[in-house]
Protein backbone atom coordinates (compact mmCIF):
# COMPACT_ATOMS: atom_id res chain seq x y z
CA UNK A 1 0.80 2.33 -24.20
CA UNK A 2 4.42 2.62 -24.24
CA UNK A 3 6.67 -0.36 -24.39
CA UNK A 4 7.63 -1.64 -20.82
CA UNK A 5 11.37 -3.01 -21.88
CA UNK A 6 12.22 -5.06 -18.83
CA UNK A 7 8.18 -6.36 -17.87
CA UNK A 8 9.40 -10.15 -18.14
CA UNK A 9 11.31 -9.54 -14.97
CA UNK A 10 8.01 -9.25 -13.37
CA UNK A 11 6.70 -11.83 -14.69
CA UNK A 12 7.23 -14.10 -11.96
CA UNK A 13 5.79 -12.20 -9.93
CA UNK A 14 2.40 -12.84 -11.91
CA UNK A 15 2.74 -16.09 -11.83
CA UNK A 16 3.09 -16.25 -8.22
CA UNK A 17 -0.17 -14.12 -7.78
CA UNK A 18 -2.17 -16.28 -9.92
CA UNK A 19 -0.92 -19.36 -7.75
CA UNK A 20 -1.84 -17.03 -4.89
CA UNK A 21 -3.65 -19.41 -2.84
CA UNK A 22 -1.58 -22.10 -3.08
CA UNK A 23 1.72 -20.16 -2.22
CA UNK A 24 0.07 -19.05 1.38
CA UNK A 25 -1.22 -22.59 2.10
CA UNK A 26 2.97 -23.93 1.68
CA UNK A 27 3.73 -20.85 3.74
CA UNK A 28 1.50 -21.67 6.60
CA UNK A 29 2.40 -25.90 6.34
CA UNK A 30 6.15 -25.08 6.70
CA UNK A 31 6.09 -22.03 9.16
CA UNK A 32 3.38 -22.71 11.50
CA UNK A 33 2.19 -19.62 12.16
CA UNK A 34 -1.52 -17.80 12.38
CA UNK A 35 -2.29 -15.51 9.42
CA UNK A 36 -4.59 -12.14 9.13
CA UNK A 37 -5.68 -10.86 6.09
CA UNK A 38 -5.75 -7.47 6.67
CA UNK A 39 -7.35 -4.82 4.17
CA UNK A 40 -5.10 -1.98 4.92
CA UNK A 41 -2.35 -0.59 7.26
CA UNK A 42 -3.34 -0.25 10.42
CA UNK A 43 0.03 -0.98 12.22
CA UNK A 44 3.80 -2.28 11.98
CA UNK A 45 3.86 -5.63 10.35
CA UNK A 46 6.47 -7.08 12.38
CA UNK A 47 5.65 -6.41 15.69
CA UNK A 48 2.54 -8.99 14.99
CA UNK A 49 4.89 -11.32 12.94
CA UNK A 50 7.43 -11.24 15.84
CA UNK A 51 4.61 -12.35 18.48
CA UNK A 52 3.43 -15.48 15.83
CA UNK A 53 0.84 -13.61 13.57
CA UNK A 54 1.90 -13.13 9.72
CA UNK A 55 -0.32 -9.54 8.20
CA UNK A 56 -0.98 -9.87 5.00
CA UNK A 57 -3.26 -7.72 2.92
CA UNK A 58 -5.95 -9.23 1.10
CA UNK A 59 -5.36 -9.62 -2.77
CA UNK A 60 -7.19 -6.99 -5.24
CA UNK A 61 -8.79 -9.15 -6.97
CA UNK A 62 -11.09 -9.47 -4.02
CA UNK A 63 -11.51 -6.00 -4.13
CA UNK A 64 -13.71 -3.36 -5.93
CA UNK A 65 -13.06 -0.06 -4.18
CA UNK A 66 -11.89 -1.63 -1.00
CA UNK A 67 -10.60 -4.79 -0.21
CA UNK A 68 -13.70 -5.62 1.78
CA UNK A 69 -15.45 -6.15 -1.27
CA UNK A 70 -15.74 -9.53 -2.92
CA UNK A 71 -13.89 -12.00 -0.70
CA UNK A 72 -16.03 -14.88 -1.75
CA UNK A 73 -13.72 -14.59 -4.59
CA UNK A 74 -11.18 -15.90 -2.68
CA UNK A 75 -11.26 -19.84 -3.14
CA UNK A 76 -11.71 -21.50 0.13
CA UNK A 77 -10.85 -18.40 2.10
CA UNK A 78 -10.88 -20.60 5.65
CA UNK A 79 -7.94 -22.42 4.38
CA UNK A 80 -5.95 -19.11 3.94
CA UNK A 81 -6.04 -17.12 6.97
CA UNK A 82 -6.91 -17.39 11.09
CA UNK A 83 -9.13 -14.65 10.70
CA UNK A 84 -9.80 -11.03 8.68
CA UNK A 85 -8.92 -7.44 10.36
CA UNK A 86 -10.13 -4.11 9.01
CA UNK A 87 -10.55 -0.64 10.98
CA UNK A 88 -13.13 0.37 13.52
CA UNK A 89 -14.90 2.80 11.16
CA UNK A 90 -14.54 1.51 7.88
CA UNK A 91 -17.32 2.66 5.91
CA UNK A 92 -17.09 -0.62 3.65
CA UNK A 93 -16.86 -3.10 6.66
CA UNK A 94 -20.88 -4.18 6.02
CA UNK A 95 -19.72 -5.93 2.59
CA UNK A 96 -17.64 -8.44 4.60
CA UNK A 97 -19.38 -11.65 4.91
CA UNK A 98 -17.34 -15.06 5.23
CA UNK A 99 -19.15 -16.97 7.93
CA UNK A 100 -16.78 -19.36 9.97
CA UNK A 101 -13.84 -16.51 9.39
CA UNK A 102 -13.25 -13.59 12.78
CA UNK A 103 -13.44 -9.96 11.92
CA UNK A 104 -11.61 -8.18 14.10
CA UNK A 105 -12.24 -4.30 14.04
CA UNK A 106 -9.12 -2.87 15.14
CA UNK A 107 -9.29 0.53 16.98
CA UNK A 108 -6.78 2.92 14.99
CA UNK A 109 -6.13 6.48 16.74
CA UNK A 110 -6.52 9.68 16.39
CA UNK A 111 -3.31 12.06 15.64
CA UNK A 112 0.37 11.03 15.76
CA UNK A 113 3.28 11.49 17.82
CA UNK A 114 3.27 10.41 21.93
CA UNK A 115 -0.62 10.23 22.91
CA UNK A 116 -1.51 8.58 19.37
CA UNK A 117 2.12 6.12 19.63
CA UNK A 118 0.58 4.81 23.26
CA UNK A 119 -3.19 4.31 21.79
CA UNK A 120 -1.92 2.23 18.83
CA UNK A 121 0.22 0.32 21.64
CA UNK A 122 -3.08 -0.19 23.53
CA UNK A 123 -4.94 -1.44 20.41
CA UNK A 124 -2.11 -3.29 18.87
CA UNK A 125 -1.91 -5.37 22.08
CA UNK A 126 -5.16 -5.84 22.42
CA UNK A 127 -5.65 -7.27 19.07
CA UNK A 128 -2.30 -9.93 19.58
CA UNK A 129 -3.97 -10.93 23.17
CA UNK A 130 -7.79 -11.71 20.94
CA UNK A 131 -4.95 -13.33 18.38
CA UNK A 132 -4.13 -15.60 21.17
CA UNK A 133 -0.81 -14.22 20.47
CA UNK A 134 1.50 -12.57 23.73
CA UNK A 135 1.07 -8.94 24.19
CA UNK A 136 3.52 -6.47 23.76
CA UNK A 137 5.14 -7.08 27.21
CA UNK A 138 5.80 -10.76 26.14
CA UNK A 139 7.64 -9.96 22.77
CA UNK A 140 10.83 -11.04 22.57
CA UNK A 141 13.20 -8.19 21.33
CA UNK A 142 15.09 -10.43 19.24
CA UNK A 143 12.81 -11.94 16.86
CA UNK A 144 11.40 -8.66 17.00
CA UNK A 145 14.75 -7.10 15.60
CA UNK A 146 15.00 -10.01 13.16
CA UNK A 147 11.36 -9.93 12.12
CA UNK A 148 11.89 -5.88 10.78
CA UNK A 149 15.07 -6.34 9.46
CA UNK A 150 12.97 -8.88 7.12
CA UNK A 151 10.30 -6.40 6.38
CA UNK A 152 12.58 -3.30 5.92
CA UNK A 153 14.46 -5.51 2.93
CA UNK A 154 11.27 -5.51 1.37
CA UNK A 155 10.02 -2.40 1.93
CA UNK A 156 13.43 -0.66 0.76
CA UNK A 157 14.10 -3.19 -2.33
CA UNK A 158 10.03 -1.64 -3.45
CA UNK A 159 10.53 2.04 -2.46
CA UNK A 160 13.95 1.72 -4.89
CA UNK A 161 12.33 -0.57 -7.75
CA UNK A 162 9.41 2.27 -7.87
CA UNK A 163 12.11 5.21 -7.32
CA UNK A 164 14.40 4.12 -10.30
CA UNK A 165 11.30 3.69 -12.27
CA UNK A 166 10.16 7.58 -11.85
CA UNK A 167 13.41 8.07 -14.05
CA UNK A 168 13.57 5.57 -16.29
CA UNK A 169 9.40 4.90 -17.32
CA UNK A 170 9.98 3.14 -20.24
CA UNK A 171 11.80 -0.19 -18.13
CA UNK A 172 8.85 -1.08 -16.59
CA UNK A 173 5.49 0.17 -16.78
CA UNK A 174 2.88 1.12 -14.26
CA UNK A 175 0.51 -2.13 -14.53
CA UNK A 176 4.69 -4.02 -14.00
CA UNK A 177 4.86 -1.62 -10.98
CA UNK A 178 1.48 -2.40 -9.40
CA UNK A 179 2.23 -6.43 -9.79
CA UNK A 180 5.66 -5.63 -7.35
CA UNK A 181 3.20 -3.64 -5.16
CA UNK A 182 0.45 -6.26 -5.01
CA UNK A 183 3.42 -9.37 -4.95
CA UNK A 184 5.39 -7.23 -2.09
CA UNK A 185 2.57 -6.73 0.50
CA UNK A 186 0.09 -9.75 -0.28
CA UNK A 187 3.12 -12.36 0.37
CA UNK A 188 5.35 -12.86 3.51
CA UNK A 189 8.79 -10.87 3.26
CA UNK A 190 10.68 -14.33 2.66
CA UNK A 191 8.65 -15.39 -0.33
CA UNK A 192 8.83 -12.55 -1.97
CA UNK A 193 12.29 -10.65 -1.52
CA UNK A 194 14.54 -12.68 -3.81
CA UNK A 195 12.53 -11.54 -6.86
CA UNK A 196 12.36 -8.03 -5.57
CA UNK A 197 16.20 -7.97 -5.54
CA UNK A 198 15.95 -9.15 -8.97
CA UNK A 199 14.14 -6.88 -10.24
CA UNK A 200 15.57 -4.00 -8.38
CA UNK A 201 19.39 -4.67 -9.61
CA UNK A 202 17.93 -4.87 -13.29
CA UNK A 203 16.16 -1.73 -13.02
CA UNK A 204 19.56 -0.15 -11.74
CA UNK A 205 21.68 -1.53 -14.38
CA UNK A 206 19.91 -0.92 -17.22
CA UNK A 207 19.86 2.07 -19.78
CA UNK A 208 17.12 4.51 -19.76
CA UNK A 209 15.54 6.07 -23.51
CA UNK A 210 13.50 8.56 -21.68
CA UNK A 211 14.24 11.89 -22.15
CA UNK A 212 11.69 14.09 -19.69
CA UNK A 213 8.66 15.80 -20.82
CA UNK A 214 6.26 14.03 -19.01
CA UNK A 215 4.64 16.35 -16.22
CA UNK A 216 4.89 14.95 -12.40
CA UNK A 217 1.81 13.89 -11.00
CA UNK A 218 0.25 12.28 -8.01
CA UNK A 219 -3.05 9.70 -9.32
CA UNK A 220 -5.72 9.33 -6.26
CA UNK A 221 -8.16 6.31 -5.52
CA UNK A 222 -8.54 3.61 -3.27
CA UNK A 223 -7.83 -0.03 -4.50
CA UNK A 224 -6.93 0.73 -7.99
CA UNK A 225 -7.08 -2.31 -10.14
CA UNK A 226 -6.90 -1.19 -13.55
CA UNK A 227 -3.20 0.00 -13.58
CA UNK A 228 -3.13 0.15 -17.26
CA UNK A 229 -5.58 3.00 -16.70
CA UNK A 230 -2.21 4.58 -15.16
CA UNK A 231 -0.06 3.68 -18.68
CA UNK A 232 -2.98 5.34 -20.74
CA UNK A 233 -2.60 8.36 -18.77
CA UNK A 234 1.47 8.58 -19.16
CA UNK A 235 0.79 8.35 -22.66
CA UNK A 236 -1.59 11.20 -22.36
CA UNK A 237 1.54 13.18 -20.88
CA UNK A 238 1.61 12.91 -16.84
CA UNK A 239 4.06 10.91 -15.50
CA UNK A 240 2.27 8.93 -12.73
CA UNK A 241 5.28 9.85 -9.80
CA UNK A 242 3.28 9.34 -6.66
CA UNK A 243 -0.28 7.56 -5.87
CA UNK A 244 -2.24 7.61 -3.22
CA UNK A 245 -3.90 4.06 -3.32
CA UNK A 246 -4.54 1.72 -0.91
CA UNK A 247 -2.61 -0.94 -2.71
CA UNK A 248 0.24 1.87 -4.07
CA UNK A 249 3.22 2.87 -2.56
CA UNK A 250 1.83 4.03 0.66
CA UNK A 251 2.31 0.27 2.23
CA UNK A 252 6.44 0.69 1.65
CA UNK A 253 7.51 4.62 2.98
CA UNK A 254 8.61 3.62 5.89
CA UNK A 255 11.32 1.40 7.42
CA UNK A 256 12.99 1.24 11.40
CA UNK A 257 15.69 1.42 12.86
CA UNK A 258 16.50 -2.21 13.66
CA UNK A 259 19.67 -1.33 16.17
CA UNK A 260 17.75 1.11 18.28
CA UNK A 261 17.55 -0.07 21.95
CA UNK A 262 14.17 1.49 21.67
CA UNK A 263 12.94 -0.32 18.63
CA UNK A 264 9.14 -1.12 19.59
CA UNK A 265 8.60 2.47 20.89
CA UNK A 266 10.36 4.15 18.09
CA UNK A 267 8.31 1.92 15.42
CA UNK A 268 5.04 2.84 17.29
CA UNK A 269 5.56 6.47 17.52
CA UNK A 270 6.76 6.56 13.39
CA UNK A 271 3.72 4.57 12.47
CA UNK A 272 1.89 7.19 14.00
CA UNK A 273 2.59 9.29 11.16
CA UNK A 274 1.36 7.20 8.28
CA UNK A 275 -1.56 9.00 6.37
CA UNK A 276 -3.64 5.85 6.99
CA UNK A 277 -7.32 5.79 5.08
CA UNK A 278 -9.78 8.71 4.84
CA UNK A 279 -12.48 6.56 6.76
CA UNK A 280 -10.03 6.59 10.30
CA UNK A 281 -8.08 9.71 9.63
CA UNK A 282 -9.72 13.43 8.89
CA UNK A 283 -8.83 14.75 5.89
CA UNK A 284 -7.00 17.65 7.78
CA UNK A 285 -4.56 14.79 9.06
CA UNK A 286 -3.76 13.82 5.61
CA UNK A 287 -2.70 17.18 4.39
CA UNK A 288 -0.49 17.79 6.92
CA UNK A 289 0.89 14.24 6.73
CA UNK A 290 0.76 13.91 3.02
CA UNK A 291 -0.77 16.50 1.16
CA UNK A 292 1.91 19.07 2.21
CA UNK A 293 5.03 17.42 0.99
CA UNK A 294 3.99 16.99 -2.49
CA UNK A 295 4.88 20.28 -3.80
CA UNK A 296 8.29 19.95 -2.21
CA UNK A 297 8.43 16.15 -4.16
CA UNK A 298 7.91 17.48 -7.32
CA UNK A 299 4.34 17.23 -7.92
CA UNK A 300 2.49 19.22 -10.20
CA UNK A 301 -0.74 17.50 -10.88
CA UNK A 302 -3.09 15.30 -8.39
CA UNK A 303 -5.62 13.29 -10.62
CA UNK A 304 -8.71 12.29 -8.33
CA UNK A 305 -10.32 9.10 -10.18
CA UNK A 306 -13.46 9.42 -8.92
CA UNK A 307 -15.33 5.96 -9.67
CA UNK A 308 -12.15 4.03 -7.74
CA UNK A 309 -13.01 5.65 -4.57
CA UNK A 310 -14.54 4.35 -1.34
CA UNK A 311 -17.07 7.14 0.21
CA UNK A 312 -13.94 8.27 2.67
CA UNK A 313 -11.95 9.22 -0.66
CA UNK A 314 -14.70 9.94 -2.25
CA UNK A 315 -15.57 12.78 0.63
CA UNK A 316 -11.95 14.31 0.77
CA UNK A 317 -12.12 15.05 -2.96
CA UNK A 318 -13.20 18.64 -2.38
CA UNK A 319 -11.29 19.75 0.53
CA UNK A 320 -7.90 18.49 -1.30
CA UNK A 321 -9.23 20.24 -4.29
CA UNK A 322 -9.52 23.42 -2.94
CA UNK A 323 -6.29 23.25 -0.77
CA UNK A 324 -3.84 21.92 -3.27
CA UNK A 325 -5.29 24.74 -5.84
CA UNK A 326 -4.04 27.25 -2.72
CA UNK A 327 -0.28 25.51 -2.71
CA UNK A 328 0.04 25.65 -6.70
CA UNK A 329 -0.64 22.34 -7.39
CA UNK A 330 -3.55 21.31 -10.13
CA UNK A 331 -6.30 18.95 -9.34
CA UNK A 332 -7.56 17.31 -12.14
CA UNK A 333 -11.10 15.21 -10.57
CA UNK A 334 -11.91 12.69 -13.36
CA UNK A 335 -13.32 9.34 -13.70
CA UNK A 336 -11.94 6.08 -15.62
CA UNK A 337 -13.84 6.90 -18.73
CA UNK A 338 -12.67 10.27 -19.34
CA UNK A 339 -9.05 10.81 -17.20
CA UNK A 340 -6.98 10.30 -20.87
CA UNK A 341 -9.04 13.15 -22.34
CA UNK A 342 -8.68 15.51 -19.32
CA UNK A 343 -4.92 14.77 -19.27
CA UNK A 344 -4.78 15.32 -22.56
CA UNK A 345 -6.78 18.63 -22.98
CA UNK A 346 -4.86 19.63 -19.60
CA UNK A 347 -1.05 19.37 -21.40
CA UNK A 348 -1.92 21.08 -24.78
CA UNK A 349 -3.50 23.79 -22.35
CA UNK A 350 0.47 23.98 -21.08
C-alpha cells in the first residue's frame, strides 16, 4: 500500500473510536439527552437533536454487512443508547436481538420531492412522539437553526477532508479516510468537529506528490470494514473517488440552509432526495438519484464487492450492471479475494 504521509493526524480519531463507549457515556452525563443508535440514514439528524434525541449510527465493528449484525459486540449496549432504529423493510432487521433495548422500525417513503417530503414529516414525527420527544409542531425553530448549523460544520469539514483527498491520495489513505467517516457520524457534531478542522486545514496546506494516472472509480458495498481492501485496490490502479457504502460518504452530501425562514420544510423536502438503502428504495430510485450523476463526476469504473453486500445490494448488482454498461461506465463485480486481480487485469487491458 502506498504511504499515507499525514495518517497521524487521524490518529486521534482512532483513539477516540477505541474509547468509543466511554466517550458516549460522558456525552450523555453532561448533556442530558436521549440517544438512538441508528443503522443508517433515514432522516435529518438535527431535526431529532433539536427536539432532545441525539442519532447516532451504530459503530462497524458491530457490523458484518449491516449494522444490524453483531450488536452484542457492543459492551453494555443499555448503557449507550435509549433505544435502536432501523427501516421498516430492512432485510437484516431479524439479526437484531438486545432484549431490554426498543427497536423502532421507522417508516421511510417512497419517491422524493412534495408527496415523499410530507410522508417523511408524518414518520419523522411519529417516531419523536414514541421518543417521548415533541413533534414537529412543538420544535422550537431556534435550537432547530442552531442544532444544523452544528451538523452542517461537520458534514462540510468531511465532504472537504474526502474532496482534497481525491487530489492529493498519497496524504491520507483510504483506511485514514474511513476512520473520519466512522469518527464523523458515530459521535455527536461537538465531539468530533475540532479534530475534523484539524485534519481538514492539514490536508489543505500540505503538498501533494501525486501526479494522476490512477483511473476514477466508484467501489460498491454495504458496511465496508476492511478499508485497506480500498488501498490494495489504488495500488492496483483505480483511484477509489466515490463509494457507495453505508458507512462512506453518503452520510455527509448534504447540508441546509440554516437562514431559510422555511428551514424544516426545505430540509424535509432535500432529504427526500438522498439515495437511501436498496432494501427501502428501488433500484430505479437510485439511478436516477445516484447512478446518473456519476459519469458527469468523473467516474469511470464502479467496482461491486460482492461478499460486503446485504441481499438489497446484493439484488441491484445486475440492474446497475447492465445500465451503467449503457452510460459508458465499466462495472467491474468482484469479491474481496479477487478485486486486486480484476483491477489489475482491467488497467493493463487499458
Amino acid at each position: 500500500m502506498q504511504v499515507s504521509r499525514l495518517t497521524h493526524l487521524v490518529d486521534p480519531l482512532r483513539e477516540m473510536l477505541y474509547q468509543y463507549d466511554m466517550i458516549i457515556k460522558g456525552f450523555r452525563e453532561r448533556s442530558n439527552v436521549r440517544i438512538a443508535g441508528i443503522t443508517c440514514g433515514m432522516f435529518p439528524e438535527e431535526i431529532a437533536a433539536s427536539a432532545g434525541l441525539v442519532a447516532i449510527r451504530l459503530p462497524s465493528y458491530a457490523a458484518g454487512c449491516c449494522a444490524c449484525d453483531g450488536l452484542s459486540a457492543i459492551d453494555k449496549i443499555e448503557a449507550l443508547y435509549d433505544l435502536l432504529v432501523v427501516p421498516r423493510g430492512c432485510s437484516e432487521k431479524n439479526r437484531i436481538s438486545v432484549p431490554g433495548l426498543e427497536l423502532y422500525e421507522f417508516d421511510c417513503p417512497p419517491g422524493w420531492g412534495t408527496e415523499s417530503s410530507e410522508h417523511l414529516a408524518s414518520s419523522l414525527d411519529a417516531f419523536l412522539r414514541s421518543a417521548g420527544c415533541a413533534g414537529l409542531k412543538g420544535l422550537d425553530p431556534a435550537k432547530l437553526r442552531d442544532a444544523t448549523r452544528e451538523y452542517n460544520a461537520v458534514r462540510r469539514t468531511v465532504r472537504g477532508i474526502a474532496s482534497i483527498r481525491r487530489d492529493k491520495p498519497d496524504l491520507v489513505s483510504c483506511e485514514d479516510l474511513a476512520a473520519v467517516f466512522e469518527a464523523a457520524s458515530v459521535f455527536p457534531p461537538s465531539v468530533i468537529i475540532g479534530h475534523m478542522a484539524t485534519i481538514l486545514n492539514n490536508l489543505n496546506l500540505s503538498e501533494s506528490s501525486y501526479g494522476g494516472g490512477m483511473v476514477p472509480s466508484l467501489a460498491y458495498a454495504s458496511y465496508m470494514k476492511e478499508a485497506r481492501l480500498l488501498d490494495n485496490i489504488e495500488d492496483a490502479g483505480c483511484l477509489i473517488a466515490e463509494d457507495d457504502f453505508c458507512n462512506g460518504r453518503r452520510q455527509f452530501d448534504m447540508s441546509y440552509n440554516d437562514e431559510s425562514d422555511n428551514l424544516l420544510s426545505e430540509m424535509l423536502d432535500s432529504y427526500s432526495y438522498r439515495p437511501r438503502c436498496p432494501n427501502v428504495r428501488p433500484v430505479e430510485e437510485r439511478i436516477e438519484l445516484l447512478y446518473k450523476m456519476m459519469k458527469y463526476q468523473g467516474i469511470e469504473i464502479i467496482i461491486f464487492i460482492q461478499d460486503h453486500c446485504c441481499p438489497g445490494k446484493l439484488r441491484d448488482i445486475e440492474a446497475l450492471r447492465i445500465r451503467l454498461m449503457r452510460t459508458g461506465i465499466d462495472p467491474i463485480v468482484a469479491t474481496s479475494q479477487n478485486a486486486v486481480d480484476k483491477i489489475r487485469n482491467y488497467i493493463s487491458r487499458i
